[in-house]
Protein backbone atom coordinates (compact mmCIF):
# COMPACT_ATOMS: atom_id res chain seq x y z
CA UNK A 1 -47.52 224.97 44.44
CA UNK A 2 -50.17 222.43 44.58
CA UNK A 3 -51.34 221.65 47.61
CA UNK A 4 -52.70 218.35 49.21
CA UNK A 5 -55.82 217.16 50.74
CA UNK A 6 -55.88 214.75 52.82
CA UNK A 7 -59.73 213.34 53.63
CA UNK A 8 -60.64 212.13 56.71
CA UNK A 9 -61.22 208.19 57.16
CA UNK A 10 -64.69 207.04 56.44
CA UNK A 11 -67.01 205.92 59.37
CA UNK A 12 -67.54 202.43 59.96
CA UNK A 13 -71.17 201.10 60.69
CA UNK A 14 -71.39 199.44 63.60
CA UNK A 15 -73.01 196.32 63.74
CA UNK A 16 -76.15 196.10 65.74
CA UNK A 17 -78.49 193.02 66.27
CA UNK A 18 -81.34 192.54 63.95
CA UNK A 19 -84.17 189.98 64.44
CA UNK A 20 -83.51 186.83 61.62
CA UNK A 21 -87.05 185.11 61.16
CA UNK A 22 -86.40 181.32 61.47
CA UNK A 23 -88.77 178.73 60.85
CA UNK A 24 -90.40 176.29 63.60
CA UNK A 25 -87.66 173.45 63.48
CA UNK A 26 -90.47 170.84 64.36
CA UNK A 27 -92.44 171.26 61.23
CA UNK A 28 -88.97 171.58 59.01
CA UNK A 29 -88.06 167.98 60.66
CA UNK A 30 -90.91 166.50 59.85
CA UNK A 31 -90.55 167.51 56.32
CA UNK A 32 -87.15 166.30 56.53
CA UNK A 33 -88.02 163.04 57.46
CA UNK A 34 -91.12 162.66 55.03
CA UNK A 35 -88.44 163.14 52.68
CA UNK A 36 -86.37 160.48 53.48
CA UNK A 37 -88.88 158.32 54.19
CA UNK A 38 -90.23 159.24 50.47
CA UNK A 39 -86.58 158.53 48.89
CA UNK A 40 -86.39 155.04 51.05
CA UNK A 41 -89.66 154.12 49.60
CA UNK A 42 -89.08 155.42 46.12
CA UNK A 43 -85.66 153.00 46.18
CA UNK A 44 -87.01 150.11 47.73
CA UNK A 45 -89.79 149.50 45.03
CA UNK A 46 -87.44 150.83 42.29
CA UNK A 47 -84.50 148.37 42.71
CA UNK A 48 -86.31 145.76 45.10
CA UNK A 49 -89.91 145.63 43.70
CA UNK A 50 -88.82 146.14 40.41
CA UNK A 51 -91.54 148.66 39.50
CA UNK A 52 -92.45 152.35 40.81
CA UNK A 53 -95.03 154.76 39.61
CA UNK A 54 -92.32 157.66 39.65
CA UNK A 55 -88.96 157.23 38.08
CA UNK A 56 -86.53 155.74 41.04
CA UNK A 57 -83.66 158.85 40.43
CA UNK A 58 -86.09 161.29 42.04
CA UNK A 59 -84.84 159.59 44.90
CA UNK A 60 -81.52 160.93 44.82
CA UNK A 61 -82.99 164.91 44.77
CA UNK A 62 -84.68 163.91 47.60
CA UNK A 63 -82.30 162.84 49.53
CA UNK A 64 -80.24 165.97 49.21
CA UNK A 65 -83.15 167.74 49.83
CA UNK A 66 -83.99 166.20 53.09
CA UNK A 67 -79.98 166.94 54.14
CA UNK A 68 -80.23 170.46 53.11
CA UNK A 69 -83.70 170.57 55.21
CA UNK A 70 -81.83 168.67 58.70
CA UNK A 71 -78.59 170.80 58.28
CA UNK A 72 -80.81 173.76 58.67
CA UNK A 73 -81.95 173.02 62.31
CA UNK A 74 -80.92 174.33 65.10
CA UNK A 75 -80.99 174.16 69.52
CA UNK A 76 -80.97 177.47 70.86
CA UNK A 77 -80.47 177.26 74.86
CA UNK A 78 -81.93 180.26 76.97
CA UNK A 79 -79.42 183.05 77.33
CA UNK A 80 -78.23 182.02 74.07
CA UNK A 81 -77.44 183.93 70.18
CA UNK A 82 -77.10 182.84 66.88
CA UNK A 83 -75.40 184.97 64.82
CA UNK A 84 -75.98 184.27 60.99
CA UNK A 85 -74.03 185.25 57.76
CA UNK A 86 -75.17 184.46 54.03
CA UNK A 87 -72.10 184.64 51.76
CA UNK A 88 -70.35 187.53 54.14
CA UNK A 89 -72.80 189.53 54.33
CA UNK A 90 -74.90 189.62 58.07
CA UNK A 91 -78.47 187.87 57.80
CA UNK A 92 -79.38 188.53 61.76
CA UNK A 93 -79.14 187.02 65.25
CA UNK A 94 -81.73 184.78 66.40
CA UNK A 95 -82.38 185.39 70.34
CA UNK A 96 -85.78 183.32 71.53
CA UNK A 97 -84.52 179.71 72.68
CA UNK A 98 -86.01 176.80 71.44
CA UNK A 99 -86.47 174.19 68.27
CA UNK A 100 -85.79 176.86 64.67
CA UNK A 101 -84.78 176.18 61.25
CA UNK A 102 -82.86 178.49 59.28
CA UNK A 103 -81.64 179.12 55.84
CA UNK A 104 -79.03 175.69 55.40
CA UNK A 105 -76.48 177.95 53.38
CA UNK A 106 -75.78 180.50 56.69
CA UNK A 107 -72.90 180.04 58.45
CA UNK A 108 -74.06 180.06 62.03
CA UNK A 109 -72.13 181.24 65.25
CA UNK A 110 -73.35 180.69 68.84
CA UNK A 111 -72.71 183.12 71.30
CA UNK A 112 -73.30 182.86 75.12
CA UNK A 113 -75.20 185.87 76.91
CA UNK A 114 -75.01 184.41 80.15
CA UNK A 115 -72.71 186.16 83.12
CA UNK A 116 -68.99 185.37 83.01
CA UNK A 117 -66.84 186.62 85.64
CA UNK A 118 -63.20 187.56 84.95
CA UNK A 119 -60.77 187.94 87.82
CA UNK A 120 -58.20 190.56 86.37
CA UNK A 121 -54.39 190.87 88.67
CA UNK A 122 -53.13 190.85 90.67
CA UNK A 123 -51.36 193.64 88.70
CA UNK A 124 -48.08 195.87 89.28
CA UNK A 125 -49.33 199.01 88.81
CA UNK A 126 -47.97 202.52 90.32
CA UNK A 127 -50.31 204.75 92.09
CA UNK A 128 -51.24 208.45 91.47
CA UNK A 129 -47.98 209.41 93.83
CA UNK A 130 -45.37 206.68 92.04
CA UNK A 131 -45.56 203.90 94.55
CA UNK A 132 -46.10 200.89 93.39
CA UNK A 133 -48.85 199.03 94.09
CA UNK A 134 -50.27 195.30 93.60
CA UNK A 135 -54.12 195.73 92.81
CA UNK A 136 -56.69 192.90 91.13
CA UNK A 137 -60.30 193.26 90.49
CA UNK A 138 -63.16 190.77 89.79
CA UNK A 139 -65.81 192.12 86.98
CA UNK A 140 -68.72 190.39 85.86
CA UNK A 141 -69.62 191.05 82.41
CA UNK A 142 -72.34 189.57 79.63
CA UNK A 143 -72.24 190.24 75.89
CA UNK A 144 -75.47 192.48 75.10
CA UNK A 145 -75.14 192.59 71.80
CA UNK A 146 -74.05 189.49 69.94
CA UNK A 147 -73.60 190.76 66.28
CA UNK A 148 -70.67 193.15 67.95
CA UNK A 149 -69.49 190.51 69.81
CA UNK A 150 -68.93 188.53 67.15
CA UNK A 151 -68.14 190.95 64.18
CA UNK A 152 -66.56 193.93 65.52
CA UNK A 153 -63.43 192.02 67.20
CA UNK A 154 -61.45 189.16 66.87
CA UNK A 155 -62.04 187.74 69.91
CA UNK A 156 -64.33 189.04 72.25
CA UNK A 157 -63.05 187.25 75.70
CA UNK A 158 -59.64 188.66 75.01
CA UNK A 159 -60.43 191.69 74.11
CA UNK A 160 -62.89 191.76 77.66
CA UNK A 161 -58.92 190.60 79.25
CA UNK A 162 -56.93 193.11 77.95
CA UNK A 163 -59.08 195.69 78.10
CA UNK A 164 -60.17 195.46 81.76
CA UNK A 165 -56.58 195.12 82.48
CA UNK A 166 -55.64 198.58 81.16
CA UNK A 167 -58.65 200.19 82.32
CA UNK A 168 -57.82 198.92 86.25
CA UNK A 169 -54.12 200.46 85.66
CA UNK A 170 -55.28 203.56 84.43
CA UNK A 171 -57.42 204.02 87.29
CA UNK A 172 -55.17 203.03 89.80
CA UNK A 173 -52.78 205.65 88.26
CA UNK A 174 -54.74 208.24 89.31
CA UNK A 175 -55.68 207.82 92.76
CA UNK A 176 -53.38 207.35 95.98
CA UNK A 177 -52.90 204.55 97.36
CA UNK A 178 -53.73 206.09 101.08
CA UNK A 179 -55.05 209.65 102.50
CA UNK A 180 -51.39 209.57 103.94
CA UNK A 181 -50.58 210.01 100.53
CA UNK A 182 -53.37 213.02 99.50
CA UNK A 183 -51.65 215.68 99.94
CA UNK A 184 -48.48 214.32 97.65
CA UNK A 185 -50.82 213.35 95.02
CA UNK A 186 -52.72 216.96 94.64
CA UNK A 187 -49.36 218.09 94.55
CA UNK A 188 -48.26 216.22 91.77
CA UNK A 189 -51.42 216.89 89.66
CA UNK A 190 -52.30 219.44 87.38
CA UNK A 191 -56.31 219.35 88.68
CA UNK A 192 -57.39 217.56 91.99
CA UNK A 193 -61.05 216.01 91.65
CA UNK A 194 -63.13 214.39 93.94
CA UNK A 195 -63.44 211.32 92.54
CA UNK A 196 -67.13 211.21 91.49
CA UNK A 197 -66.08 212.55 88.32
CA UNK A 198 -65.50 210.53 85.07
CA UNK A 199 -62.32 211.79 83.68
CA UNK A 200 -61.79 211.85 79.54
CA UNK A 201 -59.76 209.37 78.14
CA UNK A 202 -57.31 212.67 77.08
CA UNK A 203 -57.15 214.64 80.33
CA UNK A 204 -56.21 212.16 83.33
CA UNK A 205 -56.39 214.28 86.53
CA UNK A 206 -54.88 213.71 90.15
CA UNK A 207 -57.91 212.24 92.55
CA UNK A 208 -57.82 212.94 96.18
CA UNK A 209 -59.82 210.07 96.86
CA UNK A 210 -57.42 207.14 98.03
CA UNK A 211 -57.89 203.57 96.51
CA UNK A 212 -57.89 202.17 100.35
CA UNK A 213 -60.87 204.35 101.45
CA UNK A 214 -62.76 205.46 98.64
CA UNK A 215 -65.39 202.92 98.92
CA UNK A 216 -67.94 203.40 95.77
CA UNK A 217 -66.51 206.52 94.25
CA UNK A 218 -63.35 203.91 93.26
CA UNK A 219 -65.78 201.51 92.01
CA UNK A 220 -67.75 204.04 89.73
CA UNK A 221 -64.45 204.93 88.24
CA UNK A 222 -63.66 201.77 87.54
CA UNK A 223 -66.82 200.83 85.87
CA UNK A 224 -66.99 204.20 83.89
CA UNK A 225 -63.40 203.09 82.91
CA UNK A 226 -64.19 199.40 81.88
CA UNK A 227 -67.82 200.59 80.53
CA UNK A 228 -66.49 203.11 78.09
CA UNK A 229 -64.31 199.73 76.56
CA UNK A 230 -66.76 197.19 76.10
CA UNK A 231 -69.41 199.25 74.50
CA UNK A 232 -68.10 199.41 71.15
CA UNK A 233 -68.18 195.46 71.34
CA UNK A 234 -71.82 195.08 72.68
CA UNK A 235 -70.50 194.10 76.03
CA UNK A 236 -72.28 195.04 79.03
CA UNK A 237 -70.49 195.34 82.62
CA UNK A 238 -72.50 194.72 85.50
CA UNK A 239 -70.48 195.03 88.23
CA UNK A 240 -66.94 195.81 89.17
CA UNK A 241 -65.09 194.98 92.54
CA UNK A 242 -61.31 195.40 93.72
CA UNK A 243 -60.51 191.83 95.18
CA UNK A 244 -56.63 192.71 96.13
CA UNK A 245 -54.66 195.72 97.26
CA UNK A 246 -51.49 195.83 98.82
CA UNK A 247 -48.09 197.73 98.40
CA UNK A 248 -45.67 196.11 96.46
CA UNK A 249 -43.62 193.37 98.18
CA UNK A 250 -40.78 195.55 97.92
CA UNK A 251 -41.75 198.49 99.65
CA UNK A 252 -44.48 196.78 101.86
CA UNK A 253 -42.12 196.96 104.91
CA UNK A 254 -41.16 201.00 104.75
CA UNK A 255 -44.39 201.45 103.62
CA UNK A 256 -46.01 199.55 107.21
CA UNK A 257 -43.27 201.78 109.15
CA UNK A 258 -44.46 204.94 107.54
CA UNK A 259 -48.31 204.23 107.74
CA UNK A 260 -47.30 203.43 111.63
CA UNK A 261 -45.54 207.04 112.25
CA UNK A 262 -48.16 209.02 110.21
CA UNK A 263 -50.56 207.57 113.02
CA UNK A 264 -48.98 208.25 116.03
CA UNK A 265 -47.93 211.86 114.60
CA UNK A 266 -51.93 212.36 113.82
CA UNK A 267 -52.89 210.30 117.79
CA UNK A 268 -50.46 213.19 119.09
CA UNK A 269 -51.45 215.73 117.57
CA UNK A 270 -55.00 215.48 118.59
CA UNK A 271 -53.85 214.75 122.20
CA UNK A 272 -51.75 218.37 121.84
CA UNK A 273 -55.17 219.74 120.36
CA UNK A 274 -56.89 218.57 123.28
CA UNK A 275 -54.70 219.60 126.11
CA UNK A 276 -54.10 223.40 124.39
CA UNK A 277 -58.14 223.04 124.83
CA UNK A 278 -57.57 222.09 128.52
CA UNK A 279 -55.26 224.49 129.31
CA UNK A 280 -57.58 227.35 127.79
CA UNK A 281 -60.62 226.31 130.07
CA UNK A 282 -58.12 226.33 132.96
CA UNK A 283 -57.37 229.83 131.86
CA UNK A 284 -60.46 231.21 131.94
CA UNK A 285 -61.82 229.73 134.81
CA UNK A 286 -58.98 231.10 137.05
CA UNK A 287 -59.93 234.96 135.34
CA UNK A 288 -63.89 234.23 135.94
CA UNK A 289 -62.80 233.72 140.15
CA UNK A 290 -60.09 236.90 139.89
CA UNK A 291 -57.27 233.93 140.88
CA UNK A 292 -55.18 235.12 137.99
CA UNK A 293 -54.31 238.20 139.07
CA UNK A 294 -52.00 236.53 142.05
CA UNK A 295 -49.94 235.21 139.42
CA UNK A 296 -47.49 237.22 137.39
CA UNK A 297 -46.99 236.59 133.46
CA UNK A 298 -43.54 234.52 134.29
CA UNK A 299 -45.64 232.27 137.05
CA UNK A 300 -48.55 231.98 134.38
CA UNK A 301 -46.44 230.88 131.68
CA UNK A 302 -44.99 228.02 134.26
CA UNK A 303 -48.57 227.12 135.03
CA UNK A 304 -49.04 226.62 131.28
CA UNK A 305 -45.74 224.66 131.28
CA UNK A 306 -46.60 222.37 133.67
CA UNK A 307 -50.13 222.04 132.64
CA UNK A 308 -48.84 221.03 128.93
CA UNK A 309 -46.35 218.73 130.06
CA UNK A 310 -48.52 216.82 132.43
CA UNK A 311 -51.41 216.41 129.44
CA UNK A 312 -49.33 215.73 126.23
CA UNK A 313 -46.68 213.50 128.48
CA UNK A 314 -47.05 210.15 128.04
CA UNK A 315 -46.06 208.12 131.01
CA UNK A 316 -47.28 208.94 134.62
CA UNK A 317 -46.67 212.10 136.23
CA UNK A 318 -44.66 212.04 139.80
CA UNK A 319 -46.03 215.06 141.77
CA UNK A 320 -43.49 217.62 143.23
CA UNK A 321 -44.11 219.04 146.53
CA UNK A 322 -43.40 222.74 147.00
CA UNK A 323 -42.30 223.48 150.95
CA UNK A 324 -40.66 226.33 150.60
CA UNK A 325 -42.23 230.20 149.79
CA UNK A 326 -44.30 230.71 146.11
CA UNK A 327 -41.02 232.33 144.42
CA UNK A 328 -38.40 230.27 145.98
């Protein structure tokens, strides 16, 4: 039995910036036009004057000379990259703005490192608990490293797109949308974090930090998220911001109705909190001054009754007046 052996895939090299020494474009025009100037001169006494001191064809090398010499300049603009490639293979990236000549025979690429901003969503997404959600973000992003840009993918804006797109769903998919919906969500997940750590791309745990309220710790986990994207491209993100959040327009109206009854059942429950608290103090008051001992545990328990039902009720109370004997 012969068996098989598989090897594993070679590592690319990455590409990474190098310095390409160009020349000071000034001095390379004005060789450029001192040999024009030469090849106007050389034809104008050749065919005109009828007599040169040099034979009149070394006017036509100079010529393509002086082409070869202007076709090598170059503007650079500040915040701006030249990316340069000699037959296929990478010559360098020129950074400094200015005036430069380079070698005529590169095939040259600009690439802007200014800050673009890229308004991703609104998307449909579903939240860590299934409910789907409408979320956008706006992320402002520069290319660091031009020779990635430019080499390692196709195109580097939509690659930037798509892939700030999938990292804004996958974070959305693990956090709720509310703390209403907390509880559900640790449920549902294997591992409940905080939400300050940076999850693996293979392990995708439940947060209990909701996308409404988790301020910053949202943020970081979209920028980790985005981040961990752009730098195989040499694309730096600078900041990351959700600009729209909403429930879904088809489950914005139960979803209103239920974010309405989780408050009043939380604005009751403190006021039942509270008046258990009152009727406690009451309690021990009447034990301190020995007034509890007139009462027996049935007219106690009425006391506590009454007490509860005039704290947690929520319309006015109407006082009943007792005429006739305690037990009566």
């Amino acid at each position: 039995m012969s068996a098989t052996i598989i090897s594993a895939p070679r590592a690319r090299s990455a590409f990474v910036d190098k310095e390409l020494h160009a020349g000071n474009g000034y001095v390379m025009l004005g060789i450029g036009l001192a040999l024009i100037a030469v090849a106007c001169w050389l034809t104008y006494t050749g065919f005109v004057v009828g007599h040169s001191l040099v034979p009149t064809w070394i006017a036509l090398p100079a010529i393509i000379l002086a082409i070869a010499v202007l076709k090598g300049l170059v503007v650079l603009q500040p915040n701006e990259s030249l990316v340069c490639l000699l037959f296929g293979s990478y010559a360098g990236t020129e950074h400094r703005p200015g005036f430069w000549w380079i070698n005529p025979f590169n095939s040259k690429r600009k690439i802007s490192r200014r800050l673009e901003t890229l308004e991703s969503g609104p998307l449909k997404v579903n939240d860590a608990v299934g409910n789907p959600i409408d979320i956008g973000a706006v992320i402002v992003w520069r290319v660091e490293d031009a020779a990635k840009a430019l080499l390692e993918v196709g195109s580097y804006a939509n690659y930037v797109k798509a892939q700030s797109e999938t990292a804004l769903r996958r974070m959305a998919s693990v956090h709720p949308y509310d703390l209403v919906e907390a509880d559900v969500a640790v449920r549902q997940g294997e591992r409940p974090t905080s939400g300050a750590e940076k999850p693996g791309h293979d392990d995708i745990p439940v947060s209990t930090v909701s996308l409404r309220d988790g301020g910053d710790a949202v943020i970081e986990a979209l920028l980790h998220e985005i981040r961990t994207r752009m730098e195989p491209i040499g694309v730096s993100v600078l900041e990351a911001r959700i600009s729209h959040l909403a429930y879904s327009s088809e489950i914005a109206g139960a979803m209103l109705r239920k974010q309405a009854a989780s408050a009043v059942v939380a604005a009751r429950r403190m006021v039942v909190k509270g008046a258990v608290s009152i009727v406690e103090d009451a309690l021990s008051e009447l034990d301190k001054k020995k007034l509890a001992d007139a009462l027996d545990p049935e007219r106690k328990a009425a006391m506590i009754s009454n007490l509860l039902v005039v704290l947690v009720g929520d319309r006015e109370v109407t006082p009943v007046i007792n005429t006739g004997t305690l037990y009566s």
